[in-house]
N, C-alpha and C. Protein backbone atom coordinates (compact mmCIF):
# COMPACT_ATOMS: atom_id res chain seq x y z
N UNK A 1 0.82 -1.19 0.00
CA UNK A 1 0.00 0.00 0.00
C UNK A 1 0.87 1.26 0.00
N UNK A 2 2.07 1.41 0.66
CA UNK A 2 2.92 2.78 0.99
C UNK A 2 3.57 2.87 -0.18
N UNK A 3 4.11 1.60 -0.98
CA UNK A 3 4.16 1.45 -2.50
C UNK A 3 3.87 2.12 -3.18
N UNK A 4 2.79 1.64 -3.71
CA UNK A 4 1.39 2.19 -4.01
C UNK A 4 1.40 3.89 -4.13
N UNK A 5 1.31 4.18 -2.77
CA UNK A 5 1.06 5.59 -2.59
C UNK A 5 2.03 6.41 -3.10
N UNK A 6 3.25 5.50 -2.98
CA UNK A 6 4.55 6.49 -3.27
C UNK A 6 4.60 6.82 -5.18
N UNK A 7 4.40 5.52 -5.61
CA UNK A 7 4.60 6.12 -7.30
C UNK A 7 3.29 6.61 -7.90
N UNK A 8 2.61 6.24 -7.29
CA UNK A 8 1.25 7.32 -7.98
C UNK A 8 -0.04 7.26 -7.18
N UNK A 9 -0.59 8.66 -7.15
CA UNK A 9 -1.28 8.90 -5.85
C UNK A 9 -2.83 9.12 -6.75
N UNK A 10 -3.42 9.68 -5.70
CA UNK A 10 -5.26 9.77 -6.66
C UNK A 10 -4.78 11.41 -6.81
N UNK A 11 -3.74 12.14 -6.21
CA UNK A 11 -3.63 13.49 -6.52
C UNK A 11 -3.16 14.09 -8.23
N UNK A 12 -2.52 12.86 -8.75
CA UNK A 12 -2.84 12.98 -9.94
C UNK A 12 -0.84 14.06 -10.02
N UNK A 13 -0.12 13.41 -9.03
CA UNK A 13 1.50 14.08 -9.57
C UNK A 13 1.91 13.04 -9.53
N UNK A 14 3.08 12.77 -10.38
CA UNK A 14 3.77 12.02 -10.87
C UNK A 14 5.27 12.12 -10.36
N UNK A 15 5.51 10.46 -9.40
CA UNK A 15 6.15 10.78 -8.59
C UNK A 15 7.12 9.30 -8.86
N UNK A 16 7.45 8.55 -9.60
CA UNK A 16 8.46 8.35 -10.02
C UNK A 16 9.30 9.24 -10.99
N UNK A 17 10.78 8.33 -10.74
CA UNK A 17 11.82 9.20 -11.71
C UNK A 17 11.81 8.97 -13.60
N UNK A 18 11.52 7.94 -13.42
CA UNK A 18 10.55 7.75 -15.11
C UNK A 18 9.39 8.32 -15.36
N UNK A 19 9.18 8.68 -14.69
CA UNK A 19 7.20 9.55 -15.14
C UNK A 19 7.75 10.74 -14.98
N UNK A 20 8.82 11.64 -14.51
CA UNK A 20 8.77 12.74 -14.70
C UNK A 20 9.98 13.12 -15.63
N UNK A 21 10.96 12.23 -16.19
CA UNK A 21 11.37 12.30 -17.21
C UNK A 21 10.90 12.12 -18.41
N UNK A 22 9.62 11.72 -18.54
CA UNK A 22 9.15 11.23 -19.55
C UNK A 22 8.02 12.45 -19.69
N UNK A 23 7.40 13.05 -18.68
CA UNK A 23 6.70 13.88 -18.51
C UNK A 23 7.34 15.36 -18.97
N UNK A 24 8.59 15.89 -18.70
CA UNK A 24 9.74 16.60 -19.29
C UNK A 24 9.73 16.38 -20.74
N UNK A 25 10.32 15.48 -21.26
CA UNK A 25 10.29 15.24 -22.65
C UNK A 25 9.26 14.82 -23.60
N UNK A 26 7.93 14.26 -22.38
CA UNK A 26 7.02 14.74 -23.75
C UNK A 26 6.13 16.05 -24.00
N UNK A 27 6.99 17.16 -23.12
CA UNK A 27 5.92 18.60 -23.08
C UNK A 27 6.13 18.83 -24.56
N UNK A 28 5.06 19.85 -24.62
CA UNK A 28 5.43 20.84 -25.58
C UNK A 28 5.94 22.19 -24.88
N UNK A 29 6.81 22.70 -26.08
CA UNK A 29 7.29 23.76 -25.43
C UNK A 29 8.32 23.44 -24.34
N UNK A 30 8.60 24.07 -23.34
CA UNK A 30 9.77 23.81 -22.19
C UNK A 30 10.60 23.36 -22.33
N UNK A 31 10.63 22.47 -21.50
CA UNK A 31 12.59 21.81 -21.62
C UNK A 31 12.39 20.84 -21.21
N UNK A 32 13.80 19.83 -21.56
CA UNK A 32 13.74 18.74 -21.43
C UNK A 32 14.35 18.18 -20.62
N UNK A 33 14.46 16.92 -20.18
CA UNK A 33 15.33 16.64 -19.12
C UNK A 33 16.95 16.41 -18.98
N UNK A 34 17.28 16.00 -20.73
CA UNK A 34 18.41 16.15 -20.74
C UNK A 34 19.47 17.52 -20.71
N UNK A 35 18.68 18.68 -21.01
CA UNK A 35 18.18 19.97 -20.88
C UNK A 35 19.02 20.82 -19.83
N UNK A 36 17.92 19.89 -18.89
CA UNK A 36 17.88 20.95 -17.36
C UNK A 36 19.53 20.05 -16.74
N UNK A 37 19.60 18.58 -16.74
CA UNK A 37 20.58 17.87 -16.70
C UNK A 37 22.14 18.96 -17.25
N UNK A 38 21.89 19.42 -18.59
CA UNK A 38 23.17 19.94 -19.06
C UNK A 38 23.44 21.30 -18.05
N UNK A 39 21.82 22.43 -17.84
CA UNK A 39 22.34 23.37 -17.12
C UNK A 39 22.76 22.95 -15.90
N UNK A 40 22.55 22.18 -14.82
CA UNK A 40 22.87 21.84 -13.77
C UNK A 40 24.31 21.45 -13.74
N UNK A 41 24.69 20.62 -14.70
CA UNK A 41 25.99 20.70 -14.67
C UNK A 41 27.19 21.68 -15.17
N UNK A 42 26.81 22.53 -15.92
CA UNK A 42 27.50 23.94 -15.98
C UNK A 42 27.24 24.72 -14.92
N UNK A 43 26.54 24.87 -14.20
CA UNK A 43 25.99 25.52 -13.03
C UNK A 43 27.50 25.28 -11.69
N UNK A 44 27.31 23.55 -11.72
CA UNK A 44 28.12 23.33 -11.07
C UNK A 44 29.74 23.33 -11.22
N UNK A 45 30.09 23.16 -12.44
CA UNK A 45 31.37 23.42 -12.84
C UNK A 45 31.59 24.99 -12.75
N UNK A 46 30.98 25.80 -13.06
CA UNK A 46 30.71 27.14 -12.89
C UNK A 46 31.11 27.59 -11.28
N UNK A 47 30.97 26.87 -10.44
CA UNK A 47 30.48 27.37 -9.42
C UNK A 47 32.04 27.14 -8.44
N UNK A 48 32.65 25.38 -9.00
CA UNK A 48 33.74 24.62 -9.10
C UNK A 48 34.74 26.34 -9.36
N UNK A 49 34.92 26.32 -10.17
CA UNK A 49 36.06 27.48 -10.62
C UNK A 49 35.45 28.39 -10.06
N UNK A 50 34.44 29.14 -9.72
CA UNK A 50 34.72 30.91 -9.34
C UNK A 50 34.89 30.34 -7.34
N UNK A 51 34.66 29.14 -6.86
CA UNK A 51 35.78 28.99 -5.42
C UNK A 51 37.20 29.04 -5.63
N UNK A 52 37.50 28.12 -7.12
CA UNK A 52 39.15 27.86 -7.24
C UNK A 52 39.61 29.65 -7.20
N UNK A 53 38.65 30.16 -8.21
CA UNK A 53 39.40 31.95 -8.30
C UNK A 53 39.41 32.55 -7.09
N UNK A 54 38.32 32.56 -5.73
CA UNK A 54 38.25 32.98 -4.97
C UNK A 54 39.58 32.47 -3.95
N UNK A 55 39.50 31.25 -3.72
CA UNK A 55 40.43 31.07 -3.04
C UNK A 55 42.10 31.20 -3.45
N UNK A 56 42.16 31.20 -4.80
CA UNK A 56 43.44 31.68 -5.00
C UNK A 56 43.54 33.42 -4.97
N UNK A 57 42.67 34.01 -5.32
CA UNK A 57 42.60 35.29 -4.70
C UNK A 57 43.29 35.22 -2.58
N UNK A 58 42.73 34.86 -2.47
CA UNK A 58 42.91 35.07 -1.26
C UNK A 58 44.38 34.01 -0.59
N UNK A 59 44.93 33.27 -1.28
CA UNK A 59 46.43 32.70 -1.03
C UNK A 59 47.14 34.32 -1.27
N UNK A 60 47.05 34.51 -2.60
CA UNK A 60 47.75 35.69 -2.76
C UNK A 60 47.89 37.15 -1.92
N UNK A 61 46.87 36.83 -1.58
CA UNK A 61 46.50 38.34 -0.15
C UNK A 61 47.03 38.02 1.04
N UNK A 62 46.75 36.93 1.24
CA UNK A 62 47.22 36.33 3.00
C UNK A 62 48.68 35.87 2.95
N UNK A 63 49.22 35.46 2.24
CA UNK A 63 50.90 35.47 2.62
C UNK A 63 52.25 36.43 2.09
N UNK A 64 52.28 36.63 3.18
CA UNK A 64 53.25 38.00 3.21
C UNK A 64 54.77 37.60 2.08
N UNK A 65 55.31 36.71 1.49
CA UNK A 65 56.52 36.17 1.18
C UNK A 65 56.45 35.55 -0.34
N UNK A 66 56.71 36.27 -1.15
CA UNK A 66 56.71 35.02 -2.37
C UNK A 66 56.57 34.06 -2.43
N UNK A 67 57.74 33.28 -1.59
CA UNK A 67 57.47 31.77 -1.67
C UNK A 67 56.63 31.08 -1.24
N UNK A 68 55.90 31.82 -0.28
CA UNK A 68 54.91 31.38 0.50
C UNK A 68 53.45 31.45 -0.23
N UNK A 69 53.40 32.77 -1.41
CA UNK A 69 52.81 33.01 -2.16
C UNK A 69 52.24 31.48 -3.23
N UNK A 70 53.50 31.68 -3.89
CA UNK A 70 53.90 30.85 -4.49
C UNK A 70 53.21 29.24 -4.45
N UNK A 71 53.81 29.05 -3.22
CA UNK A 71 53.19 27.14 -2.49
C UNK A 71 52.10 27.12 -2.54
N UNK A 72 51.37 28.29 -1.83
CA UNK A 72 49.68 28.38 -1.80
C UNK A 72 48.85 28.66 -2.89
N UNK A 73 49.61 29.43 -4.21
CA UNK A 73 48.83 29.08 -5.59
C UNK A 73 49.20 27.77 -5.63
N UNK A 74 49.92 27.52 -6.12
CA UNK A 74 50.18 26.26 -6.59
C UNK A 74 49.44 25.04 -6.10
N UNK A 75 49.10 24.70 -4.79
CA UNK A 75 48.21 24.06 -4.32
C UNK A 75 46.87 24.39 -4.62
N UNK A 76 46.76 25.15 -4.44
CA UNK A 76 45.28 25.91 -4.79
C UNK A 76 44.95 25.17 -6.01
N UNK A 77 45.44 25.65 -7.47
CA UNK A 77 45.47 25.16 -8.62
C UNK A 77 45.32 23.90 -8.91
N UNK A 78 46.24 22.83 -7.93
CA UNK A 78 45.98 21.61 -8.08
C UNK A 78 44.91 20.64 -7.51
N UNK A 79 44.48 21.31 -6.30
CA UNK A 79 43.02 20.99 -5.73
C UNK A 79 42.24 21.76 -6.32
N UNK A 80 42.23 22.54 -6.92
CA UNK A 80 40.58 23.32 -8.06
C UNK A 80 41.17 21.85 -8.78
N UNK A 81 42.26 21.67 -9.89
CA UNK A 81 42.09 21.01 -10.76
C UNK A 81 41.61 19.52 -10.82
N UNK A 82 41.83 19.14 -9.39
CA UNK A 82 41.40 17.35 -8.99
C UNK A 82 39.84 17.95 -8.73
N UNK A 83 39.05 19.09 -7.97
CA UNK A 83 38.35 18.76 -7.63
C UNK A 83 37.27 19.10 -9.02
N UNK A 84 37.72 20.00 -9.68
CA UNK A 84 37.22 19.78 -11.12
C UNK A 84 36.69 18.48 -12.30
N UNK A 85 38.01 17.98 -12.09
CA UNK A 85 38.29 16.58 -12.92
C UNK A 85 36.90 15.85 -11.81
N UNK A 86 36.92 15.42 -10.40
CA UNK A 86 35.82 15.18 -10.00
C UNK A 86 34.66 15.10 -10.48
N UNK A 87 34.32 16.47 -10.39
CA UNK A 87 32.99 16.94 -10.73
C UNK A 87 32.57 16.24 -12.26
N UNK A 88 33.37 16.73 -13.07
CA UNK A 88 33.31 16.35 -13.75
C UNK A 88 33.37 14.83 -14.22
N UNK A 89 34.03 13.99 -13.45
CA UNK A 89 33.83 11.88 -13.63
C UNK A 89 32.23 11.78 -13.18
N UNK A 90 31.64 12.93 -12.14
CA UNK A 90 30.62 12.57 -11.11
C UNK A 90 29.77 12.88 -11.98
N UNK A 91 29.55 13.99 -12.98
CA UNK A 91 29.18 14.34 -14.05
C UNK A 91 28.40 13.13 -15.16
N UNK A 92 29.89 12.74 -15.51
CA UNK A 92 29.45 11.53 -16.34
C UNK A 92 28.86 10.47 -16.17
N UNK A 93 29.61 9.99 -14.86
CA UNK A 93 28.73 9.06 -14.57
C UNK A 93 26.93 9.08 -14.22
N UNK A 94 26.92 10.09 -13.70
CA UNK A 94 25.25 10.35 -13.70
C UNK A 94 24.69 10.44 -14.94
N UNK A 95 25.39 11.26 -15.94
CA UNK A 95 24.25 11.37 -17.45
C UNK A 95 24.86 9.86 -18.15
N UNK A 96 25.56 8.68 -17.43
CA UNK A 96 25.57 7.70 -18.32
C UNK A 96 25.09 6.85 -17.27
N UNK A 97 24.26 6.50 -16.25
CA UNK A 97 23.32 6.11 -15.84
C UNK A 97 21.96 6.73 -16.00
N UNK A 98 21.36 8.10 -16.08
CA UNK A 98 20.42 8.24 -16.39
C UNK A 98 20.13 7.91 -17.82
């Protein structure tokens, strides 16, 4: 019965993840699911780099010493760039399971 209730109700919304993908792509007009899928993930890569800029902004402000400068871009750069590459495997793998 809680079954039941959960993928489709007498309220008439559609509450599996196949009924509302399918419900997406067969509108007219709007958007689709692969769509909203692509903005979400520019959204998030988007979002990925303006922390990497922020926080390398701020290595550069907070240490008084070149070299010190220096170590803390450089790290910076390489954790934006792993956590990028991330996003991005986490990326794929979701639009190649959905």
């Amino acid at each position: 019965m809680a079954d039941d209730k959960k993928s489709s109700g007498d309220d008439g919304f559609i509450r599996t993840e196949s009924g509302v993908r399918e419900a997406f792509d067969n509108a007219k007009g709007g958007i689709s699911a692969g769509t909203i899928g692509g903005i979400v993930a520019t959204v998030t890569l988007g979002l990925v780099l303006l922390l990497v800029l922020i926080a390398s902004s701020e290595a550069v402000h907070n240490n008084p010493t070149p070299e010190a400068r220096q170590d803390a871009q450089i790290r910076i750069v390489v954790l934006g760039l792993m956590l990028f590459f991330a996003v991005l495997i986490f990326i794929g793998i979701v639009f190649l399971v959905t």
